[in-house]
Protein backbone atom coordinates (compact mmCIF):
# COMPACT_ATOMS: atom_id res chain seq x y z
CA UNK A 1 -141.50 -26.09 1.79
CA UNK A 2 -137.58 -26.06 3.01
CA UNK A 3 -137.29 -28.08 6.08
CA UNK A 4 -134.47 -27.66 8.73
CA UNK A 5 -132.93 -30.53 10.48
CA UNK A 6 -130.95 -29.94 13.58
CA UNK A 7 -130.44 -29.06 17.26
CA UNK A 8 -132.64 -26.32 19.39
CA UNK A 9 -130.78 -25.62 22.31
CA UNK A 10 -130.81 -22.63 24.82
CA UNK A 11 -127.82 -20.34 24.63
CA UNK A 12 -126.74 -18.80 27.94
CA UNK A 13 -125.29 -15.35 26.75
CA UNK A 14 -123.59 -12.56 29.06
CA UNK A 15 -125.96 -10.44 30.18
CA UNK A 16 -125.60 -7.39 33.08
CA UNK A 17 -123.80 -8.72 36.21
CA UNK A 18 -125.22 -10.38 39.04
CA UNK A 19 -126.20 -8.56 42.19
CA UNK A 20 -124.74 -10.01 45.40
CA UNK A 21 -127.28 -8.32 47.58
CA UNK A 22 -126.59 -5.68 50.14
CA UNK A 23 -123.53 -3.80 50.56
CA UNK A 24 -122.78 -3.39 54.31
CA UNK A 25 -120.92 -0.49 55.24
CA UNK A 26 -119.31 -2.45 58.23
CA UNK A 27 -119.01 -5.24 56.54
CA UNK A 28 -115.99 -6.84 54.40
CA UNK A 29 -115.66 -6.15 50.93
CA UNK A 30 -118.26 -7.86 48.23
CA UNK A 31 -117.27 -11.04 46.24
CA UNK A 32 -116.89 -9.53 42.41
CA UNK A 33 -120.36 -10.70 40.58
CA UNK A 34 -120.54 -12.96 38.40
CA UNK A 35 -121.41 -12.18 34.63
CA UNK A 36 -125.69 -12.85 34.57
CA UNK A 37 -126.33 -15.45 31.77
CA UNK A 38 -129.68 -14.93 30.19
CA UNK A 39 -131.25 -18.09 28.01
CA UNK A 40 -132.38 -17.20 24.53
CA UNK A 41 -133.39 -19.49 22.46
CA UNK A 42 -130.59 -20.96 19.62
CA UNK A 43 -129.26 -23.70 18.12
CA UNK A 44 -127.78 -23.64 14.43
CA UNK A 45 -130.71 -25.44 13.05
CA UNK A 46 -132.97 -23.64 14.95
CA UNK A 47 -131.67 -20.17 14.25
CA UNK A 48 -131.93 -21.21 10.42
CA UNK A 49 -135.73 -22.11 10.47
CA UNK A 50 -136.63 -19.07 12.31
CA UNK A 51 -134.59 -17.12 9.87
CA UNK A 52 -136.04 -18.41 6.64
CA UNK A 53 -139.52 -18.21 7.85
CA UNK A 54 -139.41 -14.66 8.87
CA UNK A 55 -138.10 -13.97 5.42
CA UNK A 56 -141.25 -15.92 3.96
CA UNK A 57 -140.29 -18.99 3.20
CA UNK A 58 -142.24 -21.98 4.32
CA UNK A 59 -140.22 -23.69 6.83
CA UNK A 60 -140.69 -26.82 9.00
CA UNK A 61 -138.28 -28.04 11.58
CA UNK A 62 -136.91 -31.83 11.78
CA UNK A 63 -135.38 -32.57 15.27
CA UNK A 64 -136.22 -33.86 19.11
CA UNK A 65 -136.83 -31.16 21.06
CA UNK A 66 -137.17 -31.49 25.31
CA UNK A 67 -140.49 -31.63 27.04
CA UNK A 68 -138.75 -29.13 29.86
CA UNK A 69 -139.90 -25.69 30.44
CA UNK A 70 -136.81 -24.70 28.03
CA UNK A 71 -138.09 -27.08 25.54
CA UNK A 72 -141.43 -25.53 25.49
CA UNK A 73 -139.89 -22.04 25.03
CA UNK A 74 -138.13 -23.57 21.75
CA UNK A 75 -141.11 -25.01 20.93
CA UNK A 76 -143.25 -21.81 21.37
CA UNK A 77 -140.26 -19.31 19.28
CA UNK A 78 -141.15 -21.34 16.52
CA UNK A 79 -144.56 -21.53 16.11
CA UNK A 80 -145.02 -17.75 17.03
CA UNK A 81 -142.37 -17.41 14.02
CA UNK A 82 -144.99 -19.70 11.89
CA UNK A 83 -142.54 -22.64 12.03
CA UNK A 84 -144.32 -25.76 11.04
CA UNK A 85 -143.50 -28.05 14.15
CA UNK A 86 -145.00 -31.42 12.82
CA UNK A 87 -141.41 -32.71 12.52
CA UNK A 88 -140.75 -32.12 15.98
CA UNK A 89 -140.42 -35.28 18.10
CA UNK A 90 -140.50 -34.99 21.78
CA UNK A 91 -138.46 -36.16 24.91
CA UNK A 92 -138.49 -35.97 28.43
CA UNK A 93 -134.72 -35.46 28.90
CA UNK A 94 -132.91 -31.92 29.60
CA UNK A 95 -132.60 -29.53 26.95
CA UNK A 96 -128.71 -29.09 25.77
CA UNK A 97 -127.07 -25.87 26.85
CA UNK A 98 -124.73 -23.95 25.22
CA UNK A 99 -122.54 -21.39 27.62
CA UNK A 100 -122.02 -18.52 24.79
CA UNK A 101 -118.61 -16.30 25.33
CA UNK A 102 -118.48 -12.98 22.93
CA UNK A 103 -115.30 -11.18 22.01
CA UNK A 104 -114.25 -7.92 22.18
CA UNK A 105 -114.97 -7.65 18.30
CA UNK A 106 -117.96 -9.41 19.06
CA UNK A 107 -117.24 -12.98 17.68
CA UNK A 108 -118.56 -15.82 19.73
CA UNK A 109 -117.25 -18.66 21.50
CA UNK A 110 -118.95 -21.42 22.97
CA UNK A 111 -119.03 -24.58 25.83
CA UNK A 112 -122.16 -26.64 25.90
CA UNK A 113 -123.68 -29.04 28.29
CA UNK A 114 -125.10 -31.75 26.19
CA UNK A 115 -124.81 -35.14 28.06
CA UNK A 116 -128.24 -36.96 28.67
CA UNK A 117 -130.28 -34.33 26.33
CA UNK A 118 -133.04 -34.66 24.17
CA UNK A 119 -131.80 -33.55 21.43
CA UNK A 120 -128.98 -36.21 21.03
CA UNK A 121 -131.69 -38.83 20.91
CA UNK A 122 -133.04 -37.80 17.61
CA UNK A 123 -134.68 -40.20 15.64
CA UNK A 124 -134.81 -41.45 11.91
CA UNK A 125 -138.51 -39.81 10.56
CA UNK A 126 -140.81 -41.41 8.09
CA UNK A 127 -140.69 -40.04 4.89
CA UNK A 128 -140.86 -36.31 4.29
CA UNK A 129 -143.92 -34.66 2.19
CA UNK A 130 -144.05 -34.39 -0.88
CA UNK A 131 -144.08 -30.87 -0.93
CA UNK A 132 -140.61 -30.36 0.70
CA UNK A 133 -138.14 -28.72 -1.80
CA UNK A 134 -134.94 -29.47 0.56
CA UNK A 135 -133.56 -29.95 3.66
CA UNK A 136 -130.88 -27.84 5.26
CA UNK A 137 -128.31 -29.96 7.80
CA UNK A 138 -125.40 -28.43 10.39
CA UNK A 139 -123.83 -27.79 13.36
CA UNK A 140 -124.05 -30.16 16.47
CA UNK A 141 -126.32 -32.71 15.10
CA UNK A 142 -124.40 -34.02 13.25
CA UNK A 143 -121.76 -34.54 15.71
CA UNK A 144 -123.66 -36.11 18.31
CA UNK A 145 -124.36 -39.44 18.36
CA UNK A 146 -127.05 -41.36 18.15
CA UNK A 147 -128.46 -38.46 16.37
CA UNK A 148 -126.14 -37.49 14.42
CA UNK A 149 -126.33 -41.25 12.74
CA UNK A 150 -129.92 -40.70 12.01
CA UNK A 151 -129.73 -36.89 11.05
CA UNK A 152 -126.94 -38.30 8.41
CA UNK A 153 -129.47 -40.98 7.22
CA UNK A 154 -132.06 -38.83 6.73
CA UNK A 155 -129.26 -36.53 4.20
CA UNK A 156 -128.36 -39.99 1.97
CA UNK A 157 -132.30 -40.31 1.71
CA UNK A 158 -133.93 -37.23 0.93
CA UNK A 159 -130.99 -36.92 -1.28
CA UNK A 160 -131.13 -39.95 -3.00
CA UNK A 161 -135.18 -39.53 -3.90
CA UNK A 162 -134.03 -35.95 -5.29
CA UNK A 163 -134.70 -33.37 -2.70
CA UNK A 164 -132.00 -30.43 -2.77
CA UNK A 165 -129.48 -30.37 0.40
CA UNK A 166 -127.63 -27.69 2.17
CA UNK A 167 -124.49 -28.40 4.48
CA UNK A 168 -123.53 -25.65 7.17
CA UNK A 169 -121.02 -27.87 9.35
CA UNK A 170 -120.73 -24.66 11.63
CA UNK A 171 -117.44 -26.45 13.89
CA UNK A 172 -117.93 -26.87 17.45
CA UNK A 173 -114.25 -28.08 18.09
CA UNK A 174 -115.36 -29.23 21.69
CA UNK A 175 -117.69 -31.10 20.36
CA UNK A 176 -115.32 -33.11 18.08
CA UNK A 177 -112.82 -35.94 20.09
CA UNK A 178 -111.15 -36.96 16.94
CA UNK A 179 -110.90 -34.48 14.12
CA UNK A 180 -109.83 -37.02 11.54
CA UNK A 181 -113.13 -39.29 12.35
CA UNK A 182 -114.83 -36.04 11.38
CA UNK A 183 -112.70 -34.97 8.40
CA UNK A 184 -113.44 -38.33 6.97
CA UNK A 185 -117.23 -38.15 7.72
CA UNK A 186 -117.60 -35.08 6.73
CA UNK A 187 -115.76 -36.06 2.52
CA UNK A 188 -118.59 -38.95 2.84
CA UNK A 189 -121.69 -36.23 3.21
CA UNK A 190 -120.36 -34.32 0.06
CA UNK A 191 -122.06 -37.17 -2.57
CA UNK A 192 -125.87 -36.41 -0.47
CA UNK A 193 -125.00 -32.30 -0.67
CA UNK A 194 -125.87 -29.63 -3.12
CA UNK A 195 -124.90 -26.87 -1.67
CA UNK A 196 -122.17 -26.56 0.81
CA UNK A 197 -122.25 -23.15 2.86
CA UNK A 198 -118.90 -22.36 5.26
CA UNK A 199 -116.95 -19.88 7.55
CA UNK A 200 -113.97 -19.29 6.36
CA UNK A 201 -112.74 -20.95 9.94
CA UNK A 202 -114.30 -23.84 8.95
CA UNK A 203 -113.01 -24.69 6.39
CA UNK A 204 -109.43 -23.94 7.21
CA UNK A 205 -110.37 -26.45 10.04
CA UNK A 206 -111.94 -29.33 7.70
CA UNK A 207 -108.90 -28.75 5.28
CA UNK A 208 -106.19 -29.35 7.78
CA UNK A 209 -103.10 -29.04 6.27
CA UNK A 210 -104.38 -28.57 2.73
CA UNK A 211 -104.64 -25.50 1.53
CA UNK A 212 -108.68 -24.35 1.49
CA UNK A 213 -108.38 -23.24 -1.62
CA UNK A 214 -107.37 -26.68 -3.03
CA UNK A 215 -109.56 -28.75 -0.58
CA UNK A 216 -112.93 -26.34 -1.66
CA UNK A 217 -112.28 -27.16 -5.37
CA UNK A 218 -111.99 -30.70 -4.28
CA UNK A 219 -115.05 -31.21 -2.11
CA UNK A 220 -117.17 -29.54 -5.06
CA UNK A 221 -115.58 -32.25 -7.52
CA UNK A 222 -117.21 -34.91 -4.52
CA UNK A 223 -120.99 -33.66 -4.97
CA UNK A 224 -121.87 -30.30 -4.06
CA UNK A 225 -122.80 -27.53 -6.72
CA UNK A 226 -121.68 -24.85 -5.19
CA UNK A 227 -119.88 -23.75 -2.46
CA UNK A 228 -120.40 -20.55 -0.45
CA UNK A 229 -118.14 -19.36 1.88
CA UNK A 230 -118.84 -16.26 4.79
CA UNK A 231 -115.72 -13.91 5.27
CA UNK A 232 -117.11 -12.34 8.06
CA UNK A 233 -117.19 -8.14 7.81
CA UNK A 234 -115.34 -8.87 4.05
CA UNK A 235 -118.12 -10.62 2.52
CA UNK A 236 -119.78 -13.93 1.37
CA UNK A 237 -118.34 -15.49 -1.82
CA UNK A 238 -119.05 -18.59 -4.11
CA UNK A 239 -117.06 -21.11 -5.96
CA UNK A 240 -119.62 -23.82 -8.29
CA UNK A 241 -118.27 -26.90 -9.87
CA UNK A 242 -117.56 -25.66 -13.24
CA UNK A 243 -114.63 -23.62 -11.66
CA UNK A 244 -116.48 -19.82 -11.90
CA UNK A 245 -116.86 -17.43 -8.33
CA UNK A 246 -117.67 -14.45 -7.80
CA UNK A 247 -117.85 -12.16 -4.25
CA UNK A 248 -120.06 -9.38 -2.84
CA UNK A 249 -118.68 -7.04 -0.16
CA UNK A 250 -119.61 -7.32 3.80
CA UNK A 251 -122.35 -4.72 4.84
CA UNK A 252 -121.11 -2.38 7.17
CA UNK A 253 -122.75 -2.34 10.73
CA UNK A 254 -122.25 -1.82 14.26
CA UNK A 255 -121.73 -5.01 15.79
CA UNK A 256 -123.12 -6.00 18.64
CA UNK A 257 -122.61 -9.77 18.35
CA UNK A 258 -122.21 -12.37 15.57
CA UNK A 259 -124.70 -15.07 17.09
CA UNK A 260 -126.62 -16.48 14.39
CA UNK A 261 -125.06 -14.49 11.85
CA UNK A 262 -123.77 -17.54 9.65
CA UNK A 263 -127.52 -19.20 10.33
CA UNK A 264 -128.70 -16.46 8.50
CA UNK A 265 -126.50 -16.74 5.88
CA UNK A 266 -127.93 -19.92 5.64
CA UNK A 267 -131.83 -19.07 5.79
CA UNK A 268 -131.04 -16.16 3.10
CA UNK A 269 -128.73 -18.44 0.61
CA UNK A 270 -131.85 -21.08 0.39
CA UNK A 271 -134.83 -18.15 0.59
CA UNK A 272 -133.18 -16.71 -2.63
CA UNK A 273 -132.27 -19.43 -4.40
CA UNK A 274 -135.69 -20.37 -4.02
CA UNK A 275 -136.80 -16.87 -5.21
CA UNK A 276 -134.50 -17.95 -8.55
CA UNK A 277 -136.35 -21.36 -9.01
CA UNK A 278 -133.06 -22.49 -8.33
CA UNK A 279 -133.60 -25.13 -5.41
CA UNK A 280 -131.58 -28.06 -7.25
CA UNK A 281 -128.35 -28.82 -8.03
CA UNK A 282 -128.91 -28.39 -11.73
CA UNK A 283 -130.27 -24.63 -11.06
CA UNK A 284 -127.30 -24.01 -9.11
CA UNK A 285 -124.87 -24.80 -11.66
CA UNK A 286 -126.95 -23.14 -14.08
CA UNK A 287 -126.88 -19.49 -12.30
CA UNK A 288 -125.15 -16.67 -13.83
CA UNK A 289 -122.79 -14.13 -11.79
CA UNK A 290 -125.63 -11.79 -11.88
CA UNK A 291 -127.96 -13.93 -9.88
CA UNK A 292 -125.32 -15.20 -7.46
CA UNK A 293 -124.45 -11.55 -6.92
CA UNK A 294 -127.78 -10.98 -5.99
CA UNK A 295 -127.98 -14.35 -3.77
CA UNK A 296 -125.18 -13.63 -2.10
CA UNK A 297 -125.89 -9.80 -1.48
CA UNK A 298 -129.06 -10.33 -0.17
CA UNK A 299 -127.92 -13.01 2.43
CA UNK A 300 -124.76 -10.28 3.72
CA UNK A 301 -127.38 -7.73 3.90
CA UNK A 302 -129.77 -9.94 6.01
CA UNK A 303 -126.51 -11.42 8.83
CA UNK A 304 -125.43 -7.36 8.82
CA UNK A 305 -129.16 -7.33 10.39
CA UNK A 306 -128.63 -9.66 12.83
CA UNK A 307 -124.96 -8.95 13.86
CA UNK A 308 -126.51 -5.11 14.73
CA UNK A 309 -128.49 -6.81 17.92
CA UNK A 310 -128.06 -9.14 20.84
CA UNK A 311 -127.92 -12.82 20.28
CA UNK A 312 -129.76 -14.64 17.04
CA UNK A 313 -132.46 -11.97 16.33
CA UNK A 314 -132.45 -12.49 12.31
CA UNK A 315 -134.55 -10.07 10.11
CA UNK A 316 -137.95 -10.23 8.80
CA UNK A 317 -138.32 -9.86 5.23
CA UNK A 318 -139.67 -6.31 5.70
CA UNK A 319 -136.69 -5.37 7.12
CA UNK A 320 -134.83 -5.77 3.90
């Protein structure tokens, strides 16, 4: 079983615009409407667990999720999804929002409400089954704290009893008040992580003024086997420890937006891996170009999926 540790939130995404009622013909001219936002369930995490069960994999999701009629929508995606939901604690506070924005190439922006939510107020689990072959981390959990204090403490431990770990830090920027506090943080994960999956944004951002190329080679000399990092439409590539890489091309598709493209990325990466018998760090480092070709080709082919409709809708494995 892969579990998936993280934030569900609802995503408010631009939908058609708001009526403003009846148009009087005497009357003064209408008020411009306002862009509709319609709630669809999201959340990096979240996105990921949905993702890698509809490919097959037995999945479970770790985080606190609200008792709110949002929160029962969240809860509901993922069990119709087959989503083990044992993990799940529960909380009477609001569910965090997250205000989506999409580009004219169809990129995404985001603002999110997240004061007083449930999901903030995550809590340290007992230990995980036995039966759990790792534990994917990312995104706003690990930002915000208290949770993100007791998302990071569940990392150090599964790691340190030998379960493999995935790091998507997916940047919120307006999540972060003090990008150094972060920067720092995020070099004392690396030890706990096997694989380390990036944007190519992203890590621009967590290398600062270092050149990526530099700061990738030395984050995989800190603890992860690989690294993998997304290039958008040009492709997914990956850099391991013993200094190989190799890429695979972007697949071509009408986008409509990129939510939850990278989350599949993420589902896929661990799905195939798995397929390999390559869920550890030694199996990483042990794959041949030929097997990370078809790792990382099968993860561009399943985001191209989901960047072809509205809003995180990532593929089923029939649909590959």
């Amino acid at each position: 079983m892969i579990v998936v540790a993280g934030e569900a939130l609802i995503d408010l995404v631009p939908g058609r615009p708001a009526a403003d009622g009846p148009v009087r013909a005497d009357g003064p001219a209408p008020e411009p409407a306002l862009p509709a936002l319609l709630p669809r369930r999201g959340g990096g995490p979240y996105n990921t667990a949905v993702a890698l069960a509809r490919l097959g994999s037995p999945t479970a999701f770790c985080s606190r999720i609200s008792t709110d009629g949002f929160g029962e929508a969240l809860l509901r995606g993922l069990r119709d999804d087959g989503v083990d939901t044992a993990l799940v604690q529960r909380g009477a506070e609001p569910t965090t929002l997250a205000v989506a924005s999409i580009g004219d190439d169809g990129s995404a922006g985001y603002g999110f409400y997240v004061e007083g939510t449930a999901g903030r107020l995550f809590e340290l689990p007992a230990a995980l089954p036995d039966s759990v072959a790792a534990v994917s981390f990312g995104t706003c959990s690990l930002v915000l704290e208290p949770g993100a204090s007791a998302y990071e403490a569940l990392l150090r431990r599964e790691a340190a009893r030998g379960v493999f770990t995935a790091l998507d830090p997916n940047i919120r920027t307006g999540l972060i008040p003090d990008a150094d506090a972060y920067r720092a943080r995020f070099h004392g994960w690396l030890p706990h992580v096997g694989l380390l999956k990036l944007s190519e944004e992203d890590a621009a951002w967590l290398a600062g003024s270092q050149d990526p190329a530099e700061a990738a080679r030395e984050w995989l000399a800190a603890g992860p086997a690989a690294v993998v990092l997304t290039r958008g439409g040009d492709g997914v590539s990956v850099l391991t420890r013993d200094g190989r890489g190799c890429s695979v091309p972007g697949v071509r598709v009408d986008v409509v937006d990129t939510i939850g493209a990278g989350d599949t990325v993420n589902a896929a990466l661990l799905h195939r891996l798995a397929a390999h018998q390559a869920l550890s760090a030694d199996a990483v480092a042990k794959l041949d170009d030929a097997a990370w070709r078809d790792v990382l080709g099968f993860a561009a082919r399943a985001a191209a999926v989901t960047c072809s409709r509205a809003g995180a809708q990532p593929p089923y494995a029939s649909e590959l």
